[in-house]
Protein backbone atom coordinates (compact mmCIF):
# COMPACT_ATOMS: atom_id res chain seq x y z
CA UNK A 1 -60.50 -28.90 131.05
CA UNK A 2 -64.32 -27.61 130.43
CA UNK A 3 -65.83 -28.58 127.42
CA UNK A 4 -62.91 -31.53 126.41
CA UNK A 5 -64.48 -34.06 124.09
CA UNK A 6 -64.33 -37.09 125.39
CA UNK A 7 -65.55 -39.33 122.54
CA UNK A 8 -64.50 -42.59 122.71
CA UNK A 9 -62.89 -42.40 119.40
CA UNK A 10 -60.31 -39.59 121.49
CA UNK A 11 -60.32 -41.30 124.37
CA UNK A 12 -59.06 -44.62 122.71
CA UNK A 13 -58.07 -43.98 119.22
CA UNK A 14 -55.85 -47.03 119.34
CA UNK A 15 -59.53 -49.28 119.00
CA UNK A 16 -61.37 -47.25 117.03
CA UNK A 17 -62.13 -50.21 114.17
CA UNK A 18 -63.09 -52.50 117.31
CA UNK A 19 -65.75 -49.86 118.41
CA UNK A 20 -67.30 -49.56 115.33
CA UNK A 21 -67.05 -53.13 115.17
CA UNK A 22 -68.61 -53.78 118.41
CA UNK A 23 -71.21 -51.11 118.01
CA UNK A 24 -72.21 -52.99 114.55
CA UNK A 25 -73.01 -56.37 116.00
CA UNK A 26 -73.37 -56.25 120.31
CA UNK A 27 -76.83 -54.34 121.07
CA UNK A 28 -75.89 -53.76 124.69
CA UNK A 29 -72.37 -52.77 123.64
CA UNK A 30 -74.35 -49.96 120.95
CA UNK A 31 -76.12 -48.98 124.11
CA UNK A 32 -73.33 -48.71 126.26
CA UNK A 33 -71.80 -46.39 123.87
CA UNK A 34 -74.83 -44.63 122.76
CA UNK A 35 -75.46 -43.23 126.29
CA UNK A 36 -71.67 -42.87 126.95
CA UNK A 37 -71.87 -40.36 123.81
CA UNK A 38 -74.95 -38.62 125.06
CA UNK A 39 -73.68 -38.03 128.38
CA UNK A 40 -70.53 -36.78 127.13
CA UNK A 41 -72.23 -34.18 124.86
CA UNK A 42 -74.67 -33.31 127.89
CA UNK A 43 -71.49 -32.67 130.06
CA UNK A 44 -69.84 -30.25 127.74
CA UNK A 45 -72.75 -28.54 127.08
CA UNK A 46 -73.03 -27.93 130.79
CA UNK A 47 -69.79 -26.67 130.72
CA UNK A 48 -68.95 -24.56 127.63
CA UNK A 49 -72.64 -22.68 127.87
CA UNK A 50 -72.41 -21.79 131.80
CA UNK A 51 -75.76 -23.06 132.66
CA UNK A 52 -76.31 -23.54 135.94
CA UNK A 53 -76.76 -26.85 137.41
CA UNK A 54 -76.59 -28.44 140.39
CA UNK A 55 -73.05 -29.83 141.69
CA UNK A 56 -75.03 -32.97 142.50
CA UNK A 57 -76.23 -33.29 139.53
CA UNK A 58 -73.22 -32.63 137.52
CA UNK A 59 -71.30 -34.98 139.59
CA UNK A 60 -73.70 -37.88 138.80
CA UNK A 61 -73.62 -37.20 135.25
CA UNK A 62 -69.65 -37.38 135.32
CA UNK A 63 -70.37 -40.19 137.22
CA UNK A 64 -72.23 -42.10 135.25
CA UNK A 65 -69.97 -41.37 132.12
CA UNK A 66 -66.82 -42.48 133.63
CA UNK A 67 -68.77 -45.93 134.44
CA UNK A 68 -69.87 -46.70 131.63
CA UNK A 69 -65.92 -45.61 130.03
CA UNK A 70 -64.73 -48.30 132.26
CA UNK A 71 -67.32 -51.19 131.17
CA UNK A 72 -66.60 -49.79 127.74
CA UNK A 73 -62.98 -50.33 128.29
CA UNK A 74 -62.87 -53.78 129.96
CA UNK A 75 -65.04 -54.85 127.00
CA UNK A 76 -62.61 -53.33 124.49
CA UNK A 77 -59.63 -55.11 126.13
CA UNK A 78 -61.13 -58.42 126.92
């Protein structure tokens, strides 16, 4: 769906207190989640405001989200 929020407090509400955990005391983990976040609000900006981009470049920027949503997870679960 175009514009969807994909936070990661929607996309795994189940760990939100570990996420804010994590994001408190691992750096890289803050990072992670940081640019997760910004991609995600680049994305649906994209989307929900019709500006023209290049399929390319939309597809890496998907890309790159979904990435860093698995590290995210594995970290979450492990």
């Amino acid at each position: 769906m175009l514009g969807e929020n994909h936070a990661l407090f929607i996309e795994f509400p189940e760990m939100q207190d570990k996420i804010q955990e994590l994001k408190m005391v691992d750096e890289s983990f803050k990072a992670m989640s940081d640019r997760y976040h910004q991609l995600d609000h680049t994305i649906r900006g994209l989307e929900s405001n019709n500006v023209p981009t290049e399929d390319s470049h939309f597809t890496q920027l998907k890309l790159e989200r979904l990435q860093l949503k698995d590290k995210i997870y594995s970290i979450l679960t492990n």
